[in-house]
N, C-alpha and C. Protein backbone atom coordinates (compact mmCIF):
# COMPACT_ATOMS: atom_id res chain seq x y z
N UNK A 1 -41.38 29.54 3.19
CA UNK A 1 -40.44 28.46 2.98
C UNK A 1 -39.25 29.02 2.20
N UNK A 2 -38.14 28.44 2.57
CA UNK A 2 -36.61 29.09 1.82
C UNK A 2 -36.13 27.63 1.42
N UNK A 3 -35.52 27.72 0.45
CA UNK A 3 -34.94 26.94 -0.27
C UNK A 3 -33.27 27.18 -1.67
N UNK A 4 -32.16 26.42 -1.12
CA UNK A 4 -31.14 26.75 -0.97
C UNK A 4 -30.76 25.73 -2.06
N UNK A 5 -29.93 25.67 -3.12
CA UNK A 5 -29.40 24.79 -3.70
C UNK A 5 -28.50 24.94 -4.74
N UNK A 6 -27.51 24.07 -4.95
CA UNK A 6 -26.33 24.31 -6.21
C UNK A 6 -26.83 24.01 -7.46
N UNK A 7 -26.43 24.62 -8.53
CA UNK A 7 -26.88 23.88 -9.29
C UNK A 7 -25.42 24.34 -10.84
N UNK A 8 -24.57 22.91 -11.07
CA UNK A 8 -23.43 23.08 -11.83
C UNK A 8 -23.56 23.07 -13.56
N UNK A 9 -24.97 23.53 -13.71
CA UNK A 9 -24.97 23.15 -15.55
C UNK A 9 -24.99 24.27 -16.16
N UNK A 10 -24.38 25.12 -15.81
CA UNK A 10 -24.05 26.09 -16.41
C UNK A 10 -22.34 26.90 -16.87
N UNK A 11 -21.92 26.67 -14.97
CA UNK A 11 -20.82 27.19 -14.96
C UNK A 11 -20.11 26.13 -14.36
N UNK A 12 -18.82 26.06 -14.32
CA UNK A 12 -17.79 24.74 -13.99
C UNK A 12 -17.75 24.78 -12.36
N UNK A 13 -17.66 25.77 -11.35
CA UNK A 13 -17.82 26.09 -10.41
C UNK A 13 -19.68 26.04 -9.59
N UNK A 14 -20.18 26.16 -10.47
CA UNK A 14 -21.58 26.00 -9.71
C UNK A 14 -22.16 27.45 -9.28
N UNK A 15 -23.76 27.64 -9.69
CA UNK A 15 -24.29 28.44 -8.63
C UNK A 15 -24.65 28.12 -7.21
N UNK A 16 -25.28 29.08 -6.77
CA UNK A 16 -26.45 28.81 -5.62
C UNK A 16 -27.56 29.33 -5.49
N UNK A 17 -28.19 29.01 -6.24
CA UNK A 17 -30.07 29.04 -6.48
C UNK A 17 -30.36 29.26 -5.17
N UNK A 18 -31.58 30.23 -4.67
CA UNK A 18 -32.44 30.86 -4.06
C UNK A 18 -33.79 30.81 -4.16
N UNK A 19 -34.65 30.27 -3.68
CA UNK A 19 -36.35 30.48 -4.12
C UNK A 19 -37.06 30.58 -2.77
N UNK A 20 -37.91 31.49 -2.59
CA UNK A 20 -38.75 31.58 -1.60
C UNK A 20 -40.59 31.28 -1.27
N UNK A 21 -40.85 30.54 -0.71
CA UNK A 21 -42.81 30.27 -1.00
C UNK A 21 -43.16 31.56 0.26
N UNK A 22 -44.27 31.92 -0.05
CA UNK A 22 -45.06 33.39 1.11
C UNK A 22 -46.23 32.24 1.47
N UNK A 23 -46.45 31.63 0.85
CA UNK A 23 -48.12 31.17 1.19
C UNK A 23 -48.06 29.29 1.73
N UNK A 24 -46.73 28.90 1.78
CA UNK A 24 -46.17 27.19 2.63
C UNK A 24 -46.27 26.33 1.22
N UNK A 25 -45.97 26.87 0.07
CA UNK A 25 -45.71 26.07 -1.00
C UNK A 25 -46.28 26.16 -1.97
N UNK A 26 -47.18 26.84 -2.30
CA UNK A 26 -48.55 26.48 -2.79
C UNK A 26 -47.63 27.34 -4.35
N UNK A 27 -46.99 28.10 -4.03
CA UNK A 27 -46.17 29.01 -4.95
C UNK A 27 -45.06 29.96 -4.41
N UNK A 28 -44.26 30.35 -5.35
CA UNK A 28 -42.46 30.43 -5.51
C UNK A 28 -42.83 31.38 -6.11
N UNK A 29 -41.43 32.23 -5.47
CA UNK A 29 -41.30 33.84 -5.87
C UNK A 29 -40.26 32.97 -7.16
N UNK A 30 -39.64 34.06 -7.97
CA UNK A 30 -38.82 33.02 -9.38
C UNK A 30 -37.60 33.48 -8.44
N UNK A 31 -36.74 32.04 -8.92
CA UNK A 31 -35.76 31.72 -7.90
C UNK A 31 -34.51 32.44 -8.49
N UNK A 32 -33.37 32.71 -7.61
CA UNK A 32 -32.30 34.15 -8.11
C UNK A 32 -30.78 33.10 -7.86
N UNK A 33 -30.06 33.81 -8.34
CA UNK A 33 -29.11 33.39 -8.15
C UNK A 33 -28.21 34.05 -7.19
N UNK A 34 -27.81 33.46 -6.08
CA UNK A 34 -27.31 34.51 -4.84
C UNK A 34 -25.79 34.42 -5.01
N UNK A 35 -24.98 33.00 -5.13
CA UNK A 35 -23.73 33.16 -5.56
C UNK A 35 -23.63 33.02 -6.91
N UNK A 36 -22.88 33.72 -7.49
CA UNK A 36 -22.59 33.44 -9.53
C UNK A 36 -21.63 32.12 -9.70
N UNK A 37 -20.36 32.14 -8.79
CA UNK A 37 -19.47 31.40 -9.18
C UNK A 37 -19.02 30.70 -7.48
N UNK A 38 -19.43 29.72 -6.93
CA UNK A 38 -19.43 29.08 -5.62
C UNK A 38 -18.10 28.92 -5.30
N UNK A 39 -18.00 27.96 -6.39
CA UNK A 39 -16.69 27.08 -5.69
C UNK A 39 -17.16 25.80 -4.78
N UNK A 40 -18.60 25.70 -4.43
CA UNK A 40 -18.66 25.24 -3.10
C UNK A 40 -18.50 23.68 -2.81
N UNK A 41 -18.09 23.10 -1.38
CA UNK A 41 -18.16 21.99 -1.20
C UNK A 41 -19.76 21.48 -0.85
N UNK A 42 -20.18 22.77 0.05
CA UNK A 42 -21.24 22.33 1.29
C UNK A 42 -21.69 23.56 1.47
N UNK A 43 -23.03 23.33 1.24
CA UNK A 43 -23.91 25.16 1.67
C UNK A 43 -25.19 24.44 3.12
N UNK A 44 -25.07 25.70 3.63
CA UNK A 44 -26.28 25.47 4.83
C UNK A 44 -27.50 26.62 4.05
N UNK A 45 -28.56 26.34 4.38
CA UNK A 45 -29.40 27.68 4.55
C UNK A 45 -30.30 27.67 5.97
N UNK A 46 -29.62 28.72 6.64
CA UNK A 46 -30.58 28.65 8.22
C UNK A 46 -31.48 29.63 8.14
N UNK A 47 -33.10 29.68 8.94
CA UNK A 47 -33.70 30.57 8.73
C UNK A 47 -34.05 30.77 10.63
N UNK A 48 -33.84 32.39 10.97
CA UNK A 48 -33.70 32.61 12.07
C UNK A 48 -34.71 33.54 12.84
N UNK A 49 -34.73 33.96 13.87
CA UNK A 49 -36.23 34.91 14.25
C UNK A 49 -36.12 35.67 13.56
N UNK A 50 -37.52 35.81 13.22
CA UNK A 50 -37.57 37.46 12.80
C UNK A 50 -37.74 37.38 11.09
N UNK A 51 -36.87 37.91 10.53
CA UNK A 51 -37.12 37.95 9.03
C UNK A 51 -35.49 37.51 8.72
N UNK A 52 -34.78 37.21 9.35
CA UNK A 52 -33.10 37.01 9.25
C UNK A 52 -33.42 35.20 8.34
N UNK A 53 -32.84 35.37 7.32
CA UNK A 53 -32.30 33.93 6.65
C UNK A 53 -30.49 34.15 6.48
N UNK A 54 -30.19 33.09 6.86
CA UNK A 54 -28.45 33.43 6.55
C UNK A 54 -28.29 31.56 5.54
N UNK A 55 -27.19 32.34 4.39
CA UNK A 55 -26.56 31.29 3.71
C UNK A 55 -25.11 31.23 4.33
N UNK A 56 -25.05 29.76 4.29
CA UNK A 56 -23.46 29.75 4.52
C UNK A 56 -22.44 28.47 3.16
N UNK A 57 -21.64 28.91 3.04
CA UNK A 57 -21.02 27.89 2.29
C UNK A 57 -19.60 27.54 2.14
N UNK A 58 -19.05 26.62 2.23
CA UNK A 58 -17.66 25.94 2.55
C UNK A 58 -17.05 26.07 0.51
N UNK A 59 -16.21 26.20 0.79
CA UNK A 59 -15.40 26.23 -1.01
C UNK A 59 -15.02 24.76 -1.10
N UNK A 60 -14.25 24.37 -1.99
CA UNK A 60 -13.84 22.98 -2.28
C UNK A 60 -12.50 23.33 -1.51
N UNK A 61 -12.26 24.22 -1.16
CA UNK A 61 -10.50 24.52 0.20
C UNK A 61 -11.29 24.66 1.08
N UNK A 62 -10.69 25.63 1.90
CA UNK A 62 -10.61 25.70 3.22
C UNK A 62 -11.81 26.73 3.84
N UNK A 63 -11.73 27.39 2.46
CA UNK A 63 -12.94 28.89 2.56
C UNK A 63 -14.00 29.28 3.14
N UNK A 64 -14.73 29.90 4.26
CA UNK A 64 -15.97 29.72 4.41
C UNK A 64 -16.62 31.06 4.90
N UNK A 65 -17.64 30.94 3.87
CA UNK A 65 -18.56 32.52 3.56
C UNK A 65 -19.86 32.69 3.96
N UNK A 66 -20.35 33.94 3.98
CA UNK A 66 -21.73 33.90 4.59
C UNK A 66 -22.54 34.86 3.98
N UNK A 67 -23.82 34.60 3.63
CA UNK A 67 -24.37 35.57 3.62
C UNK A 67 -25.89 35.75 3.77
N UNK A 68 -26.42 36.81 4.19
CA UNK A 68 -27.57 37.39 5.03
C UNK A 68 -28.44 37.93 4.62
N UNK A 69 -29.66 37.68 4.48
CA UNK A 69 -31.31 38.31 4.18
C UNK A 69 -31.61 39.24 5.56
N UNK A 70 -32.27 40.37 5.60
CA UNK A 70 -32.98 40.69 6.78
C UNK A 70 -34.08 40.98 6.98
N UNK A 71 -34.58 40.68 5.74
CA UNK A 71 -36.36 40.59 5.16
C UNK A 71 -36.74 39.51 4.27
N UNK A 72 -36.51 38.39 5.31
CA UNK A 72 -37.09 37.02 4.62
C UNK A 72 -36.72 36.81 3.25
N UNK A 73 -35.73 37.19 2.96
CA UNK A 73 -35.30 36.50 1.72
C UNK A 73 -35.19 37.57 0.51
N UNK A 74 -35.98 38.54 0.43
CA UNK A 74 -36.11 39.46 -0.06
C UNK A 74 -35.09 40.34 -1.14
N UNK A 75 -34.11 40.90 -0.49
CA UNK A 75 -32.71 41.56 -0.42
C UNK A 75 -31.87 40.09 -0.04
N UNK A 76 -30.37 40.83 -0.43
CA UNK A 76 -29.36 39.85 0.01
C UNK A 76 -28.49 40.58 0.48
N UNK A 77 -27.61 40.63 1.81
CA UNK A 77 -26.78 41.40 1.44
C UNK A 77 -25.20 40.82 1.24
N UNK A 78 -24.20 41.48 0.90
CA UNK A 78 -23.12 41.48 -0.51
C UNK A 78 -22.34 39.94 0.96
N UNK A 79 -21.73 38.74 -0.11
CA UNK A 79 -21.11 37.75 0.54
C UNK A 79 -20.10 38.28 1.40
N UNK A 80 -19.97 37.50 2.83
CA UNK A 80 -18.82 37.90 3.36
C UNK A 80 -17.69 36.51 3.07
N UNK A 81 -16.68 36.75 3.77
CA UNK A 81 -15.40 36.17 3.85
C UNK A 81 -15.25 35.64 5.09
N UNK A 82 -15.30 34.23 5.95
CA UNK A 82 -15.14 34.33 7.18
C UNK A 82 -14.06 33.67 7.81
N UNK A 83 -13.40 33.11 6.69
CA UNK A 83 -12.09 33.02 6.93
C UNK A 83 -11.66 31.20 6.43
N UNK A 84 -10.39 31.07 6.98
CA UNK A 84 -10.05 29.75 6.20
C UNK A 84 -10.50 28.62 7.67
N UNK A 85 -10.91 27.72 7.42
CA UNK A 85 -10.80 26.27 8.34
C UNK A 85 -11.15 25.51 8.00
N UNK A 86 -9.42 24.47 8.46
CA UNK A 86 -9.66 23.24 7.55
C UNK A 86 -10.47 22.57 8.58
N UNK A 87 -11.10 22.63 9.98
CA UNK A 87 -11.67 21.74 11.11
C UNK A 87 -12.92 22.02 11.08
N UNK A 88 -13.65 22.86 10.29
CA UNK A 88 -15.29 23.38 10.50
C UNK A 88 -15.33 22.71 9.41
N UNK A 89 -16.77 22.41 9.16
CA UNK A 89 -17.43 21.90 7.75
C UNK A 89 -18.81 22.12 7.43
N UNK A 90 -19.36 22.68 7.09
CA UNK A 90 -20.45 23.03 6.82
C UNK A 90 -21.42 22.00 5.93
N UNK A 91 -22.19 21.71 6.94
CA UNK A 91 -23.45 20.44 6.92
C UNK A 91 -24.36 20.81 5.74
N UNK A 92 -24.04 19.59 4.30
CA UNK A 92 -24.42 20.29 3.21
C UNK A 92 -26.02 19.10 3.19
N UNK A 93 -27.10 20.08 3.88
CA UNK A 93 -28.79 19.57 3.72
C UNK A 93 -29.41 19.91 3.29
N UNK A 94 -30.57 19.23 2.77
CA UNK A 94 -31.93 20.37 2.01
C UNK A 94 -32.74 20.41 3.48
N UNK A 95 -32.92 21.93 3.70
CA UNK A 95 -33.76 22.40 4.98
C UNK A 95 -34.48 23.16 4.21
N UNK A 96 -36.30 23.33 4.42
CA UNK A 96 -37.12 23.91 4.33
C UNK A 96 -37.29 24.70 5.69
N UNK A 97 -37.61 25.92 5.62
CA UNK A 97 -38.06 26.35 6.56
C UNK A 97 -39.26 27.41 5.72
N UNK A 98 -40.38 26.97 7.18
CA UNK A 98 -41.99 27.66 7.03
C UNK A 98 -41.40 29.40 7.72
């Protein structure tokens, strides 16, 4: 299970908390912080074949970034940049995925 979420009581901008279950809940690896400083409006977390989890997240502009696990959550690798659009929006849900 992956689990994706902001959380603003720390910094004025917000993190984005990370936690992963191996065994369907029963227990949580300790949860990381994947972005330091968001910005964000709207984060996705999709989990895809294989061991691929991708974060995505919209800024409070136009901004929208991504970034990629390739061992279930494990590693992260470094945020990308995917460019500005004001017409995309990124669907901000709590998704579990087994």
């Amino acid at each position: 299970m992956h689990l994706a979420w902001v959380d603003c009581g720390e910094v004025i901008d917000g993190e984005i908390h990370y936690a992963r279950s191996l065994d369907g809940g029963e227990t949580w690896v300790k949860n990381s912080i994947l972005v330091g400083n968001a910005n964000q409006r709207a984060i996705s977390l999709d989990f895809c074949r294989g061991n691929n989890v991708y974060l995505i997240w919209q800024d409070v502009g136009t901004k929208v970034f991504f970034k990629a696990s390739r061992n279930q959550g494990r590693t992260w690798e470094n945020e990308r940049y995917w460019g500005k659009w004001a017409s995309i929006h990124v669907t901000a849900t709590l998704r579990l995925f087994q």
